[in-house]
PDB file of N, CA and C in Angstrom:
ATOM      1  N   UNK A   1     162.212 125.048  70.429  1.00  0.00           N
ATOM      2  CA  UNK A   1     161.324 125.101  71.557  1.00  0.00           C
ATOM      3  C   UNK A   1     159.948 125.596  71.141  1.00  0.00           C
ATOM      4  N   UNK A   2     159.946 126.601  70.077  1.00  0.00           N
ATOM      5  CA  UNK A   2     158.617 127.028  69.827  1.00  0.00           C
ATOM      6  C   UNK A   2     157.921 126.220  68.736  1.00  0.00           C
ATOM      7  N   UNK A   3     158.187 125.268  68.316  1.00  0.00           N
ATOM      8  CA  UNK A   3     157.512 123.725  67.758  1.00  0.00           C
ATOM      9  C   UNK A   3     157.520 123.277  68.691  1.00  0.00           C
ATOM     10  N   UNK A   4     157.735 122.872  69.641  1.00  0.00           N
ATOM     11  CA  UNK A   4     157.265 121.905  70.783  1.00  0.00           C
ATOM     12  C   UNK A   4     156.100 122.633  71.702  1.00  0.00           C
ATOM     13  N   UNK A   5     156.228 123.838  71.559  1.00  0.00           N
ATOM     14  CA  UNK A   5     155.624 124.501  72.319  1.00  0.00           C
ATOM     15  C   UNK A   5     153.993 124.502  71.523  1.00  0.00           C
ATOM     16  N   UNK A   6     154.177 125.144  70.077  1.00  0.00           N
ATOM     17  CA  UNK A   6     152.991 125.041  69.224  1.00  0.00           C
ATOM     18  C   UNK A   6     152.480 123.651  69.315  1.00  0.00           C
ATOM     19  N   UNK A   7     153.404 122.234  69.041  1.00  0.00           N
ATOM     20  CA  UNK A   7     152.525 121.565  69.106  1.00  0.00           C
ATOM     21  C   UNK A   7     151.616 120.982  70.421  1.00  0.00           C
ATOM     22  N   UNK A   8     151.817 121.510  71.246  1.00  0.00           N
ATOM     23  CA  UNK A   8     151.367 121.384  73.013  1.00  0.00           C
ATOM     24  C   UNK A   8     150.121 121.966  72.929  1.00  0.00           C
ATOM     25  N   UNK A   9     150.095 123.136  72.467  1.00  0.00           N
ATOM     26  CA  UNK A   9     149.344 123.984  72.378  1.00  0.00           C
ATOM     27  C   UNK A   9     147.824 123.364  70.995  1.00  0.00           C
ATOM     28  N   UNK A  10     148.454 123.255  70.104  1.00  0.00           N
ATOM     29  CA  UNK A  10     147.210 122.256  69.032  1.00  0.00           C
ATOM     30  C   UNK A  10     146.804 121.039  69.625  1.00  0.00           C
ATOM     31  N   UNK A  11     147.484 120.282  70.787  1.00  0.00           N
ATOM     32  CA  UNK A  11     146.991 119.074  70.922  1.00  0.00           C
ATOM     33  C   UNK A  11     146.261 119.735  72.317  1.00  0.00           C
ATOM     34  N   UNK A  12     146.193 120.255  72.718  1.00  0.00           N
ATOM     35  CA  UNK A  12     145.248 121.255  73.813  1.00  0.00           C
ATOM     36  C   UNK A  12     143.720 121.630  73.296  1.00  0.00           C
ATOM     37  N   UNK A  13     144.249 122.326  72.193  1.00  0.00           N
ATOM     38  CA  UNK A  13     142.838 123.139  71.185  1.00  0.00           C
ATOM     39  C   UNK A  13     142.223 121.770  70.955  1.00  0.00           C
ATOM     40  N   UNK A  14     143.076 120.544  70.206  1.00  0.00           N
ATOM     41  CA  UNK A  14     142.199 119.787  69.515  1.00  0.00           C
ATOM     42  C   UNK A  14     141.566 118.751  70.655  1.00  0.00           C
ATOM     43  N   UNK A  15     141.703 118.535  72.004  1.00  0.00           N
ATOM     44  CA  UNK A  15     141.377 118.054  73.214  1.00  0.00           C
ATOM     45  C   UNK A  15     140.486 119.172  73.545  1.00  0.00           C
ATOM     46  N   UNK A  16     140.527 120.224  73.437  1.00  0.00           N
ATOM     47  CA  UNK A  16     139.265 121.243  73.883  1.00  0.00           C
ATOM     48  C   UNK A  16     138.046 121.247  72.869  1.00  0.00           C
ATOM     49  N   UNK A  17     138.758 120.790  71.758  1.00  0.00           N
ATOM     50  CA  UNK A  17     137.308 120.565  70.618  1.00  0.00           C
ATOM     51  C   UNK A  17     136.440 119.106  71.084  1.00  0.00           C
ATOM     52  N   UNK A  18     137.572 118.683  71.356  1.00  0.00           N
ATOM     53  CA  UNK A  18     136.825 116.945  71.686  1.00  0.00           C
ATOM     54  C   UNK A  18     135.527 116.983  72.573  1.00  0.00           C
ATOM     55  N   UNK A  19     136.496 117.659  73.507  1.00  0.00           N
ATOM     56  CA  UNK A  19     135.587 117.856  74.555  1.00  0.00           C
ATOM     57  C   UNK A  19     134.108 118.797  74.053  1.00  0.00           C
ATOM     58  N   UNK A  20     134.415 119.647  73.784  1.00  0.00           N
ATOM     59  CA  UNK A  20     132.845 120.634  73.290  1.00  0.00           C
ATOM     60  C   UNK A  20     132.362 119.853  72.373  1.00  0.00           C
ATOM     61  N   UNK A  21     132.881 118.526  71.524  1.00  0.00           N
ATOM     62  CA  UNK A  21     131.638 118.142  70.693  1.00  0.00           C
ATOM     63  C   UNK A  21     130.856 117.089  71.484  1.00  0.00           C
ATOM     64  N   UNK A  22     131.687 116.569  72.412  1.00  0.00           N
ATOM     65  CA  UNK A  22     131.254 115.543  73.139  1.00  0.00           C
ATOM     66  C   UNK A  22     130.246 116.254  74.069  1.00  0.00           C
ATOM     67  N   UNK A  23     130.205 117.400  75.244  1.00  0.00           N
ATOM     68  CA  UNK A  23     129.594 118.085  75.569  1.00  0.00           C
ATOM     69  C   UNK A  23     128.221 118.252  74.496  1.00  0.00           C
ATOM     70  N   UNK A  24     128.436 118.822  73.313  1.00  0.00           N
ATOM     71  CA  UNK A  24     127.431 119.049  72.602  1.00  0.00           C
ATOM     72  C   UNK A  24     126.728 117.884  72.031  1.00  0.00           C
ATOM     73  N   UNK A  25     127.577 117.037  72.013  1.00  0.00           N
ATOM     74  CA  UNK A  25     126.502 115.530  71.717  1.00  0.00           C
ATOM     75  C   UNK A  25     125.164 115.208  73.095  1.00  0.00           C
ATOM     76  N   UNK A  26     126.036 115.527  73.761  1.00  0.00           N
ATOM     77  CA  UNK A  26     125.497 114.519  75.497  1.00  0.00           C
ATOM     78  C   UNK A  26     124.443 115.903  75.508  1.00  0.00           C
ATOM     79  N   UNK A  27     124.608 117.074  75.293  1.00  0.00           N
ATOM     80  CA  UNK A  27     123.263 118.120  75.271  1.00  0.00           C
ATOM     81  C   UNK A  27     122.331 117.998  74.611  1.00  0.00           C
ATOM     82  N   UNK A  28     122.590 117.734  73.418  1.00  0.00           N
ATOM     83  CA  UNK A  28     121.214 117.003  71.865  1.00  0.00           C
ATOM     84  C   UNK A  28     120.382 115.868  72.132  1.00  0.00           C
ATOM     85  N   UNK A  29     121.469 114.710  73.325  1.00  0.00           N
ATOM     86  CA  UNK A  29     120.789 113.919  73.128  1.00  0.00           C
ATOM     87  C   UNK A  29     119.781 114.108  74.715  1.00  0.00           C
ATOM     88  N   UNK A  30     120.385 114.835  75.405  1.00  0.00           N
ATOM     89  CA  UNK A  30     119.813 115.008  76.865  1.00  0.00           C
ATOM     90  C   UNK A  30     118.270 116.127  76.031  1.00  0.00           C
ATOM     91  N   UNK A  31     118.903 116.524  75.280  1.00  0.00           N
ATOM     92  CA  UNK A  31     117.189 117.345  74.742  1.00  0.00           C
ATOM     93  C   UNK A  31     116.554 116.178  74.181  1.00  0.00           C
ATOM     94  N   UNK A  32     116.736 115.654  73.034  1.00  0.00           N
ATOM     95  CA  UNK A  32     116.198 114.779  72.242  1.00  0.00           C
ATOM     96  C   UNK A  32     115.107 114.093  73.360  1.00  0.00           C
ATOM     97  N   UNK A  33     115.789 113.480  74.398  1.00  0.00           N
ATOM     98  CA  UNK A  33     114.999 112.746  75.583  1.00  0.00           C
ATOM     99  C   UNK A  33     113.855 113.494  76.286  1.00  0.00           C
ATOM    100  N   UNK A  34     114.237 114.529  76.674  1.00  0.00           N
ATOM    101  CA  UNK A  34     113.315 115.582  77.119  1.00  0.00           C
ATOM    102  C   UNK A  34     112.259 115.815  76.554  1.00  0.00           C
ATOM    103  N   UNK A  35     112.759 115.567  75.043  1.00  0.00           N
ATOM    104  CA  UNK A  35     111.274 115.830  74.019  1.00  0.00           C
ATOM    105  C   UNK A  35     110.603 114.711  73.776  1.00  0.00           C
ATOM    106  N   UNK A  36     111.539 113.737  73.972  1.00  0.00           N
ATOM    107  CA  UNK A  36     110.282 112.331  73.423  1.00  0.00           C
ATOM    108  C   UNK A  36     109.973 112.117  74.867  1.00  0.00           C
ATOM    109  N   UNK A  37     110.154 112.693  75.876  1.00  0.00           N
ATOM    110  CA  UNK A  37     109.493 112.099  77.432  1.00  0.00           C
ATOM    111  C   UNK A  37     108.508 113.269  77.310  1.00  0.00           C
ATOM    112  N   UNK A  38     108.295 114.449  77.196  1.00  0.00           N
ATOM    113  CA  UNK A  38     107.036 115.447  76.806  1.00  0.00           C
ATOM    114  C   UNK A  38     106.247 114.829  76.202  1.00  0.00           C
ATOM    115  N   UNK A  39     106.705 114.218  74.979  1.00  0.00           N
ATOM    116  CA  UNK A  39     105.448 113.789  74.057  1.00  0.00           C
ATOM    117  C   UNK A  39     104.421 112.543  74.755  1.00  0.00           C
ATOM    118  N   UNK A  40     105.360 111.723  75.198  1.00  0.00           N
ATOM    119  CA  UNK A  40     105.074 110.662  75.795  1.00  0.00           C
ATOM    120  C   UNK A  40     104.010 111.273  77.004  1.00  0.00           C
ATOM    121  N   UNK A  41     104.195 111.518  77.812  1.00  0.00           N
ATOM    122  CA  UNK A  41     103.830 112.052  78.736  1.00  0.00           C
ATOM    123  C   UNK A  41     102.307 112.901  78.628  1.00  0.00           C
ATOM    124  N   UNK A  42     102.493 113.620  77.501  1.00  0.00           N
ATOM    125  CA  UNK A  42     101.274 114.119  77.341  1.00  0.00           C
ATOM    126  C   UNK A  42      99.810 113.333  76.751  1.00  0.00           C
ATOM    127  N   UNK A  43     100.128 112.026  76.447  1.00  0.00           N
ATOM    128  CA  UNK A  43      99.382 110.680  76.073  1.00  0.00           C
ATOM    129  C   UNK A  43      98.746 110.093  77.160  1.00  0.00           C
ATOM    130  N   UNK A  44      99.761 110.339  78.567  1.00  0.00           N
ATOM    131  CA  UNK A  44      99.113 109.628  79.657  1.00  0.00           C
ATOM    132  C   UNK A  44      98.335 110.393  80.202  1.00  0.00           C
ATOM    133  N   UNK A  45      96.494 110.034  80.636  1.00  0.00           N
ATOM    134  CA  UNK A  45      95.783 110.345  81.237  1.00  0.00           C
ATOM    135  C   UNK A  45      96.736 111.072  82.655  1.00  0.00           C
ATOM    136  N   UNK A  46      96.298 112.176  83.601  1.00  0.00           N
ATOM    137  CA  UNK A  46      97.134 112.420  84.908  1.00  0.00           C
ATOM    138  C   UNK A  46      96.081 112.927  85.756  1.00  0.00           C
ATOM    139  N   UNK A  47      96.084 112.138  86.855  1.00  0.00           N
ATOM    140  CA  UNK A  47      95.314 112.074  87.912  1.00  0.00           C
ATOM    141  C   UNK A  47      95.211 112.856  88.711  1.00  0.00           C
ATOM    142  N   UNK A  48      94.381 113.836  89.134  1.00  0.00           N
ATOM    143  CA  UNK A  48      93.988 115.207  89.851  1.00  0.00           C
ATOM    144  C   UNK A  48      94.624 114.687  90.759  1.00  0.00           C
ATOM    145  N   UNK A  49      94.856 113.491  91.412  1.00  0.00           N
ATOM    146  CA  UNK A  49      95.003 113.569  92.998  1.00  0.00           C
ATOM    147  C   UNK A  49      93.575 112.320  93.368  1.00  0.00           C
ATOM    148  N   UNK A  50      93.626 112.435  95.074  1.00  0.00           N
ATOM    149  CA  UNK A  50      92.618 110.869  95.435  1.00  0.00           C
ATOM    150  C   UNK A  50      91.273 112.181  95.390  1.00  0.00           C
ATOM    151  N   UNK A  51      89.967 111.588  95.443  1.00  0.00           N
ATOM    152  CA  UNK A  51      88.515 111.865  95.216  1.00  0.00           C
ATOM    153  C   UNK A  51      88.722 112.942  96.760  1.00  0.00           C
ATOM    154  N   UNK A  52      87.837 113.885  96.376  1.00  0.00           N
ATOM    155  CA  UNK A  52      87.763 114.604  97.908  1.00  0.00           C
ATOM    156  C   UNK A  52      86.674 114.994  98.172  1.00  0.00           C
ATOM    157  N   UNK A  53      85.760 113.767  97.675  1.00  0.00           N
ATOM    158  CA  UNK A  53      84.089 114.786  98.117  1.00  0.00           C
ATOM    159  C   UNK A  53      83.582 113.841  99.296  1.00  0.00           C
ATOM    160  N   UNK A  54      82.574 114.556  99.388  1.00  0.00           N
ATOM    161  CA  UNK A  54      82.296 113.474 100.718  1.00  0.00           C
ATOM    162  C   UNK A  54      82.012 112.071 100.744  1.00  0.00           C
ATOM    163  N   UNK A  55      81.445 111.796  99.718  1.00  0.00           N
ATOM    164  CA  UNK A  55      81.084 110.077  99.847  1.00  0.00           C
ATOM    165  C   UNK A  55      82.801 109.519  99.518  1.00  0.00           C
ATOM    166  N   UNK A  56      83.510 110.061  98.954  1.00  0.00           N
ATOM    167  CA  UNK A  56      84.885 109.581  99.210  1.00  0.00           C
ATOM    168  C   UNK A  56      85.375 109.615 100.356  1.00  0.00           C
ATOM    169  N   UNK A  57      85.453 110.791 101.244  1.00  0.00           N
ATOM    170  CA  UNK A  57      85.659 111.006 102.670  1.00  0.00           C
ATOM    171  C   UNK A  57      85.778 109.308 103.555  1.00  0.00           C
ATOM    172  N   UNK A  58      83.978 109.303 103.807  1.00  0.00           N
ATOM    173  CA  UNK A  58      82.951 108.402 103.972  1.00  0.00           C
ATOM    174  C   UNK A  58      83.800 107.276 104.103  1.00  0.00           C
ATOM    175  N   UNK A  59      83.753 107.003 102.692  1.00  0.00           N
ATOM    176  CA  UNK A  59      84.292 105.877 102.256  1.00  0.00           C
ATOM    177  C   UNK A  59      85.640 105.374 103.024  1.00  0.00           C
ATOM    178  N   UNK A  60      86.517 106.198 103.087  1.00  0.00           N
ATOM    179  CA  UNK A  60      88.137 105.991 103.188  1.00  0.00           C
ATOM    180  C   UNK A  60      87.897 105.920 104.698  1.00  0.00           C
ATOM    181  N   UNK A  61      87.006 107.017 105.641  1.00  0.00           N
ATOM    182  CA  UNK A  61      86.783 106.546 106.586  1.00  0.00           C
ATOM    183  C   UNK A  61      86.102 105.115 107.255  1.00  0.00           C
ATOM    184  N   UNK A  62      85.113 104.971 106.708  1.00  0.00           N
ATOM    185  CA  UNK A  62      84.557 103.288 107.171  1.00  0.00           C
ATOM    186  C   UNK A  62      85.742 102.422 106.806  1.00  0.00           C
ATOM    187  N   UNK A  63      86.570 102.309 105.824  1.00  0.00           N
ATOM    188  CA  UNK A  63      87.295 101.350 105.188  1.00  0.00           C
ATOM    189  C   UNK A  63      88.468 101.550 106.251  1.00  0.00           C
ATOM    190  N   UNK A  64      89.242 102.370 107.212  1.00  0.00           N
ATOM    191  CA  UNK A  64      89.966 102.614 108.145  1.00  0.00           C
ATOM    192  C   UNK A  64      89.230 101.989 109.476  1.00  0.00           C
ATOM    193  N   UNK A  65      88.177 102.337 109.601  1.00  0.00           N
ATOM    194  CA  UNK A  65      86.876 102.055 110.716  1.00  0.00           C
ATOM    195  C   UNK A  65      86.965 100.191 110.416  1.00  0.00           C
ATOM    196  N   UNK A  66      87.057  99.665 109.820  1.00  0.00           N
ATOM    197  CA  UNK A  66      87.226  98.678 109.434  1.00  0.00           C
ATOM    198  C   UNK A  66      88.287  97.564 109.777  1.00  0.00           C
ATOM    199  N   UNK A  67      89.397  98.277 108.855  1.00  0.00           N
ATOM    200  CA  UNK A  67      91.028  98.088 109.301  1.00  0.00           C
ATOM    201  C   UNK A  67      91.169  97.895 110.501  1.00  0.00           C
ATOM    202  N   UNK A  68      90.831  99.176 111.187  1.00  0.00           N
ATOM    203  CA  UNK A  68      91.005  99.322 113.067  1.00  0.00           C
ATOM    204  C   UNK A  68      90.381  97.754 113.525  1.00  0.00           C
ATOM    205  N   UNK A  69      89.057  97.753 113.299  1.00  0.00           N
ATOM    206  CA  UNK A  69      88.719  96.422 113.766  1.00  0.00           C
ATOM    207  C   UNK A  69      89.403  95.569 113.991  1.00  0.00           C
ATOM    208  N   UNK A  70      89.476  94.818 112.345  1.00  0.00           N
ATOM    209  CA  UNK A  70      89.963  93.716 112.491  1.00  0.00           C
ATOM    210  C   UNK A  70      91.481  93.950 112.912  1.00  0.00           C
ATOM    211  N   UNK A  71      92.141  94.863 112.723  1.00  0.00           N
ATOM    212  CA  UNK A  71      93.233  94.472 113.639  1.00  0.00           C
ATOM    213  C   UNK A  71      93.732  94.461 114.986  1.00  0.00           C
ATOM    214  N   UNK A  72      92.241  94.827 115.962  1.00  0.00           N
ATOM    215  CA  UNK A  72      91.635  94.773 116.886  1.00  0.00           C
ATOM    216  C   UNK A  72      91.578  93.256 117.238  1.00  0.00           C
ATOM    217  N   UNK A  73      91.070  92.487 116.528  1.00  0.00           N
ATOM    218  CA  UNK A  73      89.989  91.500 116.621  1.00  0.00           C
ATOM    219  C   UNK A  73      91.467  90.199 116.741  1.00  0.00           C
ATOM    220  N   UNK A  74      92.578  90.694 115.908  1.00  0.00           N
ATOM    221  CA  UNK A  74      93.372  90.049 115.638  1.00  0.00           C
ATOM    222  C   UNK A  74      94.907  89.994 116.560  1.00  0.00           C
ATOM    223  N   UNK A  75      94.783  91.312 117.326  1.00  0.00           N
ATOM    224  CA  UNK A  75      95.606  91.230 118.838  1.00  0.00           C
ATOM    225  C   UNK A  75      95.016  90.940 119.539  1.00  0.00           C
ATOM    226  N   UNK A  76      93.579  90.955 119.621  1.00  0.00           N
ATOM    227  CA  UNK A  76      92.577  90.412 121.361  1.00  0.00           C
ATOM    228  C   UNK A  76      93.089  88.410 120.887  1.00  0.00           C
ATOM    229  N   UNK A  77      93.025  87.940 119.899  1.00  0.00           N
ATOM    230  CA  UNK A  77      92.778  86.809 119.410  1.00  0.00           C
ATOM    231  C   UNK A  77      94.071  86.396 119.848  1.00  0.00           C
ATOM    232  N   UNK A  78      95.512  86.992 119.473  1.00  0.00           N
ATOM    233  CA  UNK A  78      96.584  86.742 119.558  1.00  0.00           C
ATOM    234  C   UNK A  78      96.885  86.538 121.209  1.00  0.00           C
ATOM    235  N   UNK A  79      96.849  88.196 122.024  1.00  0.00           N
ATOM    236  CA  UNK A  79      96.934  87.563 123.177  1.00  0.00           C
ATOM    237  C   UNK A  79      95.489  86.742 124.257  1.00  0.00           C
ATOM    238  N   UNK A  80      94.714  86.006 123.789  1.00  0.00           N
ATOM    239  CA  UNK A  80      93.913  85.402 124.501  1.00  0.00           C
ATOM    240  C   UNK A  80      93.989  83.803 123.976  1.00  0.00           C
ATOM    241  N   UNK A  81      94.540  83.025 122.899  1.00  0.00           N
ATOM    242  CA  UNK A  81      95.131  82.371 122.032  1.00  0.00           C
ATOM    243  C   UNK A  81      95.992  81.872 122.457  1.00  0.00           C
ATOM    244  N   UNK A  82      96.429  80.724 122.925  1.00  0.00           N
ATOM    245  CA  UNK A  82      97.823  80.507 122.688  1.00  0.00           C
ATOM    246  C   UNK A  82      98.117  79.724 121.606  1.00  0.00           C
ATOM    247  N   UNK A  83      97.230  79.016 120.850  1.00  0.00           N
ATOM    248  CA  UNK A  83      97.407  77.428 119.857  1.00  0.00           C
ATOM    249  C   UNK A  83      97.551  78.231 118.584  1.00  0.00           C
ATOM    250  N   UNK A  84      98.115  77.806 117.957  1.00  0.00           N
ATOM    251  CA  UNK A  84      98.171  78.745 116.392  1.00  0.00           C
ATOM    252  C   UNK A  84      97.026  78.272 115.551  1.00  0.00           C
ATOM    253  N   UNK A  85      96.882  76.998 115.675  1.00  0.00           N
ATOM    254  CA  UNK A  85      94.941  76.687 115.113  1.00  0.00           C
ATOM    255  C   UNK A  85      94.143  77.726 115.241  1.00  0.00           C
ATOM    256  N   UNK A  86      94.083  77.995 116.623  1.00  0.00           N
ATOM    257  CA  UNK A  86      93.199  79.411 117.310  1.00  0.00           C
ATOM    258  C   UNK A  86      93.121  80.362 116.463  1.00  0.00           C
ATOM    259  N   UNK A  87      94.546  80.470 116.604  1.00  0.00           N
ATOM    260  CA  UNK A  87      94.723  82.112 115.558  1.00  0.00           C
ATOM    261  C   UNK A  87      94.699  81.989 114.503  1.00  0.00           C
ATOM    262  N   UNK A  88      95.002  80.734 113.913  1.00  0.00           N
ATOM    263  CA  UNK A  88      94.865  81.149 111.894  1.00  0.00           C
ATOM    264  C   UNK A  88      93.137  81.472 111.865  1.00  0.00           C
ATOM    265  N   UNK A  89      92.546  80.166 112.812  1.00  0.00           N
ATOM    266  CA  UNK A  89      91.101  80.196 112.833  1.00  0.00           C
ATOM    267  C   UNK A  89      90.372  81.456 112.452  1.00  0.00           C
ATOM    268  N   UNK A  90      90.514  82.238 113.658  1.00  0.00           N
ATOM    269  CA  UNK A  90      90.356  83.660 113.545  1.00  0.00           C
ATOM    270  C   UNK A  90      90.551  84.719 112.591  1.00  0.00           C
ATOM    271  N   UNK A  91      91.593  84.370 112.198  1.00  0.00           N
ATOM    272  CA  UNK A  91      92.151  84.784 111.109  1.00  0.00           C
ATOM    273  C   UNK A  91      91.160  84.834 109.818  1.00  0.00           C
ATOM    274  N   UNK A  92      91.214  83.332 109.449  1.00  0.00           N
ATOM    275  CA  UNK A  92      90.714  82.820 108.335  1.00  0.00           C
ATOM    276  C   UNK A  92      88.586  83.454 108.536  1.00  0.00           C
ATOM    277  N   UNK A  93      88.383  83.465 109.644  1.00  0.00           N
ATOM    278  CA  UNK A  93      86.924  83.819 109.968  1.00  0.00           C
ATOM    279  C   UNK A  93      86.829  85.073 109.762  1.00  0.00           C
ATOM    280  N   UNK A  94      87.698  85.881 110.438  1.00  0.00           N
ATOM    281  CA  UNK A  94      87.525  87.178 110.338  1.00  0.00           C
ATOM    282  C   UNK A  94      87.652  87.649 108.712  1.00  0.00           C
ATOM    283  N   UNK A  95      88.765  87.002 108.052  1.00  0.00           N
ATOM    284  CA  UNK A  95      88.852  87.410 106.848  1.00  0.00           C
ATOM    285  C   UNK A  95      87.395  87.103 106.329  1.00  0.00           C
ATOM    286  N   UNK A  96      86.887  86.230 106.490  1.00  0.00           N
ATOM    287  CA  UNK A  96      85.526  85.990 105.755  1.00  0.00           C
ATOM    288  C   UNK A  96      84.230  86.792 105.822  1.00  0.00           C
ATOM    289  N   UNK A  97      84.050  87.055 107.348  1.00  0.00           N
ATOM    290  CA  UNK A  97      83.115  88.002 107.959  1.00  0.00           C
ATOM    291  C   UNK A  97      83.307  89.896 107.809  1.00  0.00           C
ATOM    292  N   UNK A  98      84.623  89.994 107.240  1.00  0.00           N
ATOM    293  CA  UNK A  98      84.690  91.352 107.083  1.00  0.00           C
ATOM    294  C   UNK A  98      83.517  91.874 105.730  1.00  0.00           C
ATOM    295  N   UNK A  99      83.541  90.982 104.833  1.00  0.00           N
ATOM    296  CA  UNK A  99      82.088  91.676 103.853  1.00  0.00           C
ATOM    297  C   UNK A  99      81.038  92.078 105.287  1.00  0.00           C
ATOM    298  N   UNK A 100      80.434  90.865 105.523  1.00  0.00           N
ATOM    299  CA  UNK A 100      79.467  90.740 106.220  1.00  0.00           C
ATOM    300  C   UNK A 100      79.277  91.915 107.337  1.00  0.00           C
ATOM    301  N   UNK A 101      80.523  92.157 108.088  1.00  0.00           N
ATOM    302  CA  UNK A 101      80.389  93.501 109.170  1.00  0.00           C
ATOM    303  C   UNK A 101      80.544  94.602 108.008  1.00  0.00           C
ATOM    304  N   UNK A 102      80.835  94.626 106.942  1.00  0.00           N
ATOM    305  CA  UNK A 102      81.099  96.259 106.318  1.00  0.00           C
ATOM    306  C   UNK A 102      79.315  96.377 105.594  1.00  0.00           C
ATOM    307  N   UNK A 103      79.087  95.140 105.437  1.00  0.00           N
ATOM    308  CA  UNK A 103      76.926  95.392 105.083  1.00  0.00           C
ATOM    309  C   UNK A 103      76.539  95.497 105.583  1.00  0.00           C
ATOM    310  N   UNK A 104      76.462  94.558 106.999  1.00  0.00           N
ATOM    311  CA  UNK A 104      75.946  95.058 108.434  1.00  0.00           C
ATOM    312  C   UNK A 104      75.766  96.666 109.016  1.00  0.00           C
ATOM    313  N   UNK A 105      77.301  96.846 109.083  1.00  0.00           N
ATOM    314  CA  UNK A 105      77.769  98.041 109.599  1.00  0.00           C
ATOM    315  C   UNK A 105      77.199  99.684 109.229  1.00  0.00           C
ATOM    316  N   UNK A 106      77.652  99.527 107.611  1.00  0.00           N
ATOM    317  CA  UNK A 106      77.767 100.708 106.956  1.00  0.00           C
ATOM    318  C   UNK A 106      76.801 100.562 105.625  1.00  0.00           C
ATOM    319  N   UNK A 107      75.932  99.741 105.589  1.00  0.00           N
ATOM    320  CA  UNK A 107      74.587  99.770 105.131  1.00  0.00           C
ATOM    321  C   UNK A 107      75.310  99.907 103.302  1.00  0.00           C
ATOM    322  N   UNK A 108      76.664  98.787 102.757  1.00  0.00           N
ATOM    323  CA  UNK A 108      76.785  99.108 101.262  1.00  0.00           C
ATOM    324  C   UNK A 108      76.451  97.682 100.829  1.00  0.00           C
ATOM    325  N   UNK A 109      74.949  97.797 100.424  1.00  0.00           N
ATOM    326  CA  UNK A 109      74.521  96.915  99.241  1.00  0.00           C
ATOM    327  C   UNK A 109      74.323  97.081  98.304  1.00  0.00           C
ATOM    328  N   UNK A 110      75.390  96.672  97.380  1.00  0.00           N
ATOM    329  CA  UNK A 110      75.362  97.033  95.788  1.00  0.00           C
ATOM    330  C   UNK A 110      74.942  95.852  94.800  1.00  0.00           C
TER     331      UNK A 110
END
């Protein structure tokens, strides 16, 4: 009984080694990664975040001021419209005329 017992016991230990090298593999390589994603990482330019001064402000505002419009321009069109000609029409115009109202509007000639 105590050979059956010892060998229960070694095939335990040598299943508990398995396991800790395997553990210790999957840790080396979970570092290994960690370190080549640091390195990597420190190559890429990283972006403060969006602009926060005022002509950015400005900007993000008219360009919303904008948006609002035409999607203004594009439910008055929808329900006053019934022909879908109508509405691509509109569509297709408005897409064209939006330079034109944002030079008009907000005075950017570059």
């Amino acid at each position: 009984m105590s050979k059956e017992r010892q060998r229960r016991r070694a095939e335990r230990e040598a299943e508990r080694e398995r396991a800790a090298a395997e553990a210790a593999r999957r840790q080396a390589r979970t570092a290994r990664r960690r370190v080549l994603i640091a390195r990597v990482t420190r190559l890429v330019p990283h972006r403060s975040g969006r602009p926060g001064g005022i002509l950015a402000r400005r900007r993000r505002e008219q360009n919303a001021i904008v948006a609002v419009v035409f999607v203004l321009v594009q439910v008055i069109a929808w329900l006053n419209l019934s022909s879908w000609t109508g509405r691509l029409g509109v569509l297709a115009l408005s897409a064209f005329l939006i330079p034109v109202f944002v030079t008009l509007a907000f005075d950017r000639r570059s």
